[in-house]
PDB file of N, CA and C in Angstrom:
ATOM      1  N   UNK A   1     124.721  93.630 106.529  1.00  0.00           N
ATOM      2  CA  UNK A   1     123.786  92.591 106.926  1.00  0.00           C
ATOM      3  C   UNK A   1     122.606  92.610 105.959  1.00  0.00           C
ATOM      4  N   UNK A   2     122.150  91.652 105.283  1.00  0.00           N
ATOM      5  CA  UNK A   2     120.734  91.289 104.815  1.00  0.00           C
ATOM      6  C   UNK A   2     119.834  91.745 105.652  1.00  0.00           C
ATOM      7  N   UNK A   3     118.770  92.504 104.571  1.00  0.00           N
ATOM      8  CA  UNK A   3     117.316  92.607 105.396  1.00  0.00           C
ATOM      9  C   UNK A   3     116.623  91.237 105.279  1.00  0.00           C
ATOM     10  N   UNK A   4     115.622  91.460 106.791  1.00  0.00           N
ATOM     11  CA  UNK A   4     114.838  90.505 106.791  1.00  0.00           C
ATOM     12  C   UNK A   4     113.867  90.642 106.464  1.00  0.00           C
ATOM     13  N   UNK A   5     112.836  90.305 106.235  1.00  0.00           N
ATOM     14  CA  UNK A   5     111.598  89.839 105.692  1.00  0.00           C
ATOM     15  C   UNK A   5     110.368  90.120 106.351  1.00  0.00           C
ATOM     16  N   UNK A   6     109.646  90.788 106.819  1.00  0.00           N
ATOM     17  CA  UNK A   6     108.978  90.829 107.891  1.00  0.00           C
ATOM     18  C   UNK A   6     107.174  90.673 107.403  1.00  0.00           C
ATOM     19  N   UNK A   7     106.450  89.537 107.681  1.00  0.00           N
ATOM     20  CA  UNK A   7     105.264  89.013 107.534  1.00  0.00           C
ATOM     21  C   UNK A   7     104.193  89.494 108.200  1.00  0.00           C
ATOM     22  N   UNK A   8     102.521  89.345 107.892  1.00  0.00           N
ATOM     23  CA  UNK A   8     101.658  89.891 108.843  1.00  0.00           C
ATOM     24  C   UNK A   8     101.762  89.028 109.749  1.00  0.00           C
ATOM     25  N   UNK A   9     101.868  88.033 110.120  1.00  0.00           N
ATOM     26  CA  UNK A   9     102.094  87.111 111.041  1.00  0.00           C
ATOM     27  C   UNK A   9     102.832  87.732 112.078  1.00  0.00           C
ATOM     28  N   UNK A  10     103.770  88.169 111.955  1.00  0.00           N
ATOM     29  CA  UNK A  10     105.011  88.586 112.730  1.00  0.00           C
ATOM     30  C   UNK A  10     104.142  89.696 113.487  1.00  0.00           C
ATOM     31  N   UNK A  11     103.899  90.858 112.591  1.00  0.00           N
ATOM     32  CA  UNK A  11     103.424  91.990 112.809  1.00  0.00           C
ATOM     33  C   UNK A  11     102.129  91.913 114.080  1.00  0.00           C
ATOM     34  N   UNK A  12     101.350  91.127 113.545  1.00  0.00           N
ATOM     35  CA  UNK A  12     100.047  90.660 114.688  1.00  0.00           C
ATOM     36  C   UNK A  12     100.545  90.180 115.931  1.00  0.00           C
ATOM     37  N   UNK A  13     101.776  89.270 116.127  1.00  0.00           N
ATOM     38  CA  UNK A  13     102.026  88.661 117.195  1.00  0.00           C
ATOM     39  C   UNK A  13     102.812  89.675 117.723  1.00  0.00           C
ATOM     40  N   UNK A  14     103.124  90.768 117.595  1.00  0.00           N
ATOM     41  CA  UNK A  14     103.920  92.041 118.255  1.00  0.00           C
ATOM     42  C   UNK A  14     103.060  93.059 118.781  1.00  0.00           C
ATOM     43  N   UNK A  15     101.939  93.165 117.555  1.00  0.00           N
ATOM     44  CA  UNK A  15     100.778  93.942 118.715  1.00  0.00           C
ATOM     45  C   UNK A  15     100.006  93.398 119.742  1.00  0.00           C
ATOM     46  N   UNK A  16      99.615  92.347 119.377  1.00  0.00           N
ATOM     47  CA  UNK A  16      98.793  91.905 120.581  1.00  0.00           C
ATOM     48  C   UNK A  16      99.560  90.737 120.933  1.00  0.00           C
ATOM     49  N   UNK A  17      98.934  91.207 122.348  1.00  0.00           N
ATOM     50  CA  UNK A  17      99.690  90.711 123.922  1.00  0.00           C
ATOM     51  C   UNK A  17      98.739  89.166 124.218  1.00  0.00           C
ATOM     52  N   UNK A  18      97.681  88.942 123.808  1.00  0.00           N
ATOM     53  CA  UNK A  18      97.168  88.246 123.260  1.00  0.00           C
ATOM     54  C   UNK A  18      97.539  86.545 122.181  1.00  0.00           C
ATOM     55  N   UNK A  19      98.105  87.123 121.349  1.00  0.00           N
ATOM     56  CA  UNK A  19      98.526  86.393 120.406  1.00  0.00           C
ATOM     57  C   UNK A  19      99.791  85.210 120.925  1.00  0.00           C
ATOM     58  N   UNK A  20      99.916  83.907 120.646  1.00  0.00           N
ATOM     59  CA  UNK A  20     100.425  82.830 121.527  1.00  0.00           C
ATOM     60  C   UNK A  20     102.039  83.411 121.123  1.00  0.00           C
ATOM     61  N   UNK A  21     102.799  83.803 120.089  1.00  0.00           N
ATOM     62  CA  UNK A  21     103.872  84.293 119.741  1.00  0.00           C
ATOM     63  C   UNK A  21     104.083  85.920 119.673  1.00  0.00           C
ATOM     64  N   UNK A  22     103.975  86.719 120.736  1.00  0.00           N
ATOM     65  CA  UNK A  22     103.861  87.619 121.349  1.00  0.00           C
ATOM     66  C   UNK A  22     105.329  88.104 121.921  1.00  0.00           C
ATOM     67  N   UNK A  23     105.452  87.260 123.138  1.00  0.00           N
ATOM     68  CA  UNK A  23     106.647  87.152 123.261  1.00  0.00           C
ATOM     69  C   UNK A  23     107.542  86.939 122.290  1.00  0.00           C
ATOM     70  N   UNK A  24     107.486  85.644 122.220  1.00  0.00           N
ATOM     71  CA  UNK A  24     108.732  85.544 120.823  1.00  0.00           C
ATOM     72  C   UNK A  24     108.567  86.792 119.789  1.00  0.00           C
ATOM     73  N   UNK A  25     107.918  87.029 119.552  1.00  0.00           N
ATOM     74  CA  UNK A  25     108.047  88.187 118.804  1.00  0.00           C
ATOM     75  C   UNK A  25     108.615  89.532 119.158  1.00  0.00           C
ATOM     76  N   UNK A  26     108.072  89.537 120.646  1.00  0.00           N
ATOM     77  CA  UNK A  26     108.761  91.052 120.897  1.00  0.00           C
ATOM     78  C   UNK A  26     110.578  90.550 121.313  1.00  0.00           C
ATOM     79  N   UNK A  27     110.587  89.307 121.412  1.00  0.00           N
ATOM     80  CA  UNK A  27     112.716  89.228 121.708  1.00  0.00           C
ATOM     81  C   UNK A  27     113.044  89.511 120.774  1.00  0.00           C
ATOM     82  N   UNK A  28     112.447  88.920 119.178  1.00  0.00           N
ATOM     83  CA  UNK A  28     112.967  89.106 117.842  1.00  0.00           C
ATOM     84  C   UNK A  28     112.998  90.841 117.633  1.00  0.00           C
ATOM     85  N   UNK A  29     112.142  91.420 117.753  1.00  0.00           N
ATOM     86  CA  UNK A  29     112.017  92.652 117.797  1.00  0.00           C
ATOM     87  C   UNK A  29     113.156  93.264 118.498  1.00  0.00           C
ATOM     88  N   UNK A  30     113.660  93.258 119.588  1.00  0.00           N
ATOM     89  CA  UNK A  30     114.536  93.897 120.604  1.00  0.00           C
ATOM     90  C   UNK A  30     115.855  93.716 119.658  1.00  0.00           C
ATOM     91  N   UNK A  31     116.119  91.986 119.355  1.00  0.00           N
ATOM     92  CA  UNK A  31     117.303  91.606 118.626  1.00  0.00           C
ATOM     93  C   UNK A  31     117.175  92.174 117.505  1.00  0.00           C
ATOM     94  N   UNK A  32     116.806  92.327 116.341  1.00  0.00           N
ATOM     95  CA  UNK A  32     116.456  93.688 115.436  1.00  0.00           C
ATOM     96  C   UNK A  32     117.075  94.689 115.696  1.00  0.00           C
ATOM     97  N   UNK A  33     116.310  95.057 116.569  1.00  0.00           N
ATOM     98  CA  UNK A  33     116.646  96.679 116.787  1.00  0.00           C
ATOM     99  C   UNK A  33     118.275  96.526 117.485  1.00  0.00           C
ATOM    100  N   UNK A  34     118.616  95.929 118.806  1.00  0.00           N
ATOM    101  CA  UNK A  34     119.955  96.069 119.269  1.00  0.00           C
ATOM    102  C   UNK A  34     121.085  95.836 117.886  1.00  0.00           C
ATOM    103  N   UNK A  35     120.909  94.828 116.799  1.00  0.00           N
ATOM    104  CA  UNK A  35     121.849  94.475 115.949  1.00  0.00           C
ATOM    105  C   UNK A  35     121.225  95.128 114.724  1.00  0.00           C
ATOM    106  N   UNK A  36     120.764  96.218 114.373  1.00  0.00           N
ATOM    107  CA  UNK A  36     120.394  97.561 113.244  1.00  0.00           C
ATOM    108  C   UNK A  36     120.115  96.599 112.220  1.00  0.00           C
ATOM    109  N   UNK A  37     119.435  95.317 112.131  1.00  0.00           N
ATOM    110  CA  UNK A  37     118.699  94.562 110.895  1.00  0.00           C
ATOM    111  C   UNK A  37     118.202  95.708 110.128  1.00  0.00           C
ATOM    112  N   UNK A  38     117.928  95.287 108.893  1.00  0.00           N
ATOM    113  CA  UNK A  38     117.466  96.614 107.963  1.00  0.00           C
ATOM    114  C   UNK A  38     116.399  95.668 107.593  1.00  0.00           C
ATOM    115  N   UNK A  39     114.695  96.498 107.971  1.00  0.00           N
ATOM    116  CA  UNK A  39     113.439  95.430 107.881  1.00  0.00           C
ATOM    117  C   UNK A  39     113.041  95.544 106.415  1.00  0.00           C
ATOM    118  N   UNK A  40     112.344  94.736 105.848  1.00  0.00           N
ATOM    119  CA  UNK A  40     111.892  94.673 104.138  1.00  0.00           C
ATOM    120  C   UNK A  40     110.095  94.213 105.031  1.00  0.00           C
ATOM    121  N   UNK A  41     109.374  94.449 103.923  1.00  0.00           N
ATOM    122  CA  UNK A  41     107.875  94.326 104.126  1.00  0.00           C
ATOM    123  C   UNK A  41     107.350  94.640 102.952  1.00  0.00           C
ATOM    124  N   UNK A  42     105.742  94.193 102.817  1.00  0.00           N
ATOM    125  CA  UNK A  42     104.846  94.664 101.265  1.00  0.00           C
ATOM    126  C   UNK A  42     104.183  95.508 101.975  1.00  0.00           C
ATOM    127  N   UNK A  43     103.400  95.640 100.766  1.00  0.00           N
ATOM    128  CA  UNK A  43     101.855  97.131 101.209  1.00  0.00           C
ATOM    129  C   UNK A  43     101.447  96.247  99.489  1.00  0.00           C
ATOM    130  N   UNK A  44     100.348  95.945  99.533  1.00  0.00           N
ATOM    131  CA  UNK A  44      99.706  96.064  98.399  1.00  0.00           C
ATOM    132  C   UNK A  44     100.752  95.378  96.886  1.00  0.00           C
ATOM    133  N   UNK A  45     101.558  93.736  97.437  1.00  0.00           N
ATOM    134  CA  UNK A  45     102.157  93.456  96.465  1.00  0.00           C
ATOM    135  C   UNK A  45     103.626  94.586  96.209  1.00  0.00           C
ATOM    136  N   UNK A  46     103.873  95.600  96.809  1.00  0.00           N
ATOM    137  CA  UNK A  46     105.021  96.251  96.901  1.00  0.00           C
ATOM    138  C   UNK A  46     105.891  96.183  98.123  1.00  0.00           C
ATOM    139  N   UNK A  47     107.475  95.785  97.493  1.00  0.00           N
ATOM    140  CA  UNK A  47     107.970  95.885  98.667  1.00  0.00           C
ATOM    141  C   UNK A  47     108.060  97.394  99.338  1.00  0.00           C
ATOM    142  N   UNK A  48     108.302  97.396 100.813  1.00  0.00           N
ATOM    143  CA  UNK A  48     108.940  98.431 101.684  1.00  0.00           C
ATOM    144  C   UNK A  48     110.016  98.471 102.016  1.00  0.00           C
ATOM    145  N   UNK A  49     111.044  99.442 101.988  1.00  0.00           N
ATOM    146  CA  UNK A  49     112.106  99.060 102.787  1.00  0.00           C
ATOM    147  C   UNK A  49     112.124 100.034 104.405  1.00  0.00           C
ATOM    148  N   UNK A  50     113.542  99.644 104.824  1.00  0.00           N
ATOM    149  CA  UNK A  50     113.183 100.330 105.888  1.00  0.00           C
ATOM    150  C   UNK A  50     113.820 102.152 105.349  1.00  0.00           C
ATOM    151  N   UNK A  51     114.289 102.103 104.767  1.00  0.00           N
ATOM    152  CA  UNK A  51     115.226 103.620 104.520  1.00  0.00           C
ATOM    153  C   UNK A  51     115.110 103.855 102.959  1.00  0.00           C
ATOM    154  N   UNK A  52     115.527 105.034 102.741  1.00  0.00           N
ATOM    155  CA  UNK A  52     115.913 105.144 101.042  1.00  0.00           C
ATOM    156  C   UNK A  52     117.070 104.674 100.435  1.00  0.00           C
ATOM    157  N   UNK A  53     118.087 104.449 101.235  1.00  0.00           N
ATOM    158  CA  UNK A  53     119.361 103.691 101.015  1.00  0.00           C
ATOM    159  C   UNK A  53     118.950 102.035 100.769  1.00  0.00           C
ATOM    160  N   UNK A  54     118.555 101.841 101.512  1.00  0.00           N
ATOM    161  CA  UNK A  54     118.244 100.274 101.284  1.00  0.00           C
ATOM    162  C   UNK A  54     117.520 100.771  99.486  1.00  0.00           C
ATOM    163  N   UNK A  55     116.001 101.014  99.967  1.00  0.00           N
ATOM    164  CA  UNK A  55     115.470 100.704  98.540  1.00  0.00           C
ATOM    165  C   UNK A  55     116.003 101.092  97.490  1.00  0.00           C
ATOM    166  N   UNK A  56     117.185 101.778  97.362  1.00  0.00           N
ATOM    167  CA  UNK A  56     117.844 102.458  96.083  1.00  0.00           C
ATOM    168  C   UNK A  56     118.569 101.301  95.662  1.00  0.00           C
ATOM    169  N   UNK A  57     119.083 100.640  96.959  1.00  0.00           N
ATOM    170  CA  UNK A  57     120.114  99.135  96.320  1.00  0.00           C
ATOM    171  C   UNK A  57     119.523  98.354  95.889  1.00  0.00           C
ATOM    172  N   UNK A  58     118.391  97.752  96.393  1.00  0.00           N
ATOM    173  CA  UNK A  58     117.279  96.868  95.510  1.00  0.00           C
ATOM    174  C   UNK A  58     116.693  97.116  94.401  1.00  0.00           C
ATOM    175  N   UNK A  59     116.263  98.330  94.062  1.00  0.00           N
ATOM    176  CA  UNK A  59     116.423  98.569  92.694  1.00  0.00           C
ATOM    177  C   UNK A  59     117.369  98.903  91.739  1.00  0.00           C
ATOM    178  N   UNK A  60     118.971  98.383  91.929  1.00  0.00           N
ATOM    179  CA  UNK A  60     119.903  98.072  91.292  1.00  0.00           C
ATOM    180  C   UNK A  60     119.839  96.576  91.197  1.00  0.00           C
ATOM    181  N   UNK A  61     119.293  95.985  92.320  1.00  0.00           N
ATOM    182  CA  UNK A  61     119.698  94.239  91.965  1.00  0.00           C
ATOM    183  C   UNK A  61     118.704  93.566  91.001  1.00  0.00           C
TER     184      UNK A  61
END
């Protein structure tokens, strides 16, 4: 399976309970996790992956 992509957007509407996509965020979250998505994210213009396996394949592609 492709990793997905995961935005601050996303991230904010999962912490706070608050935020109008909250919910939707935490189903996406559950579905994630039940179907082992492999998450991608930045820090500072760098991607993250979720494991060292993933990021070893992306720096082959």
């Amino acid at each position: 399976m492709k990793p997905v992509f995961l935005d601050t957007a996303y991230a904010k509407a999962l912490k706070s309970e608050k935020d109008d996509f909250h919910d939707r965020a935490l189903a996406l979250a559950d579905y994630l996790e039940e179907n082992q998505v492999p998450l991608v994210t930045t820090r500072n213009g760098q991607f993250l992956f979720q494991s060292d396996q993933e990021k070893s394949h992306a720096n082959r592609c």
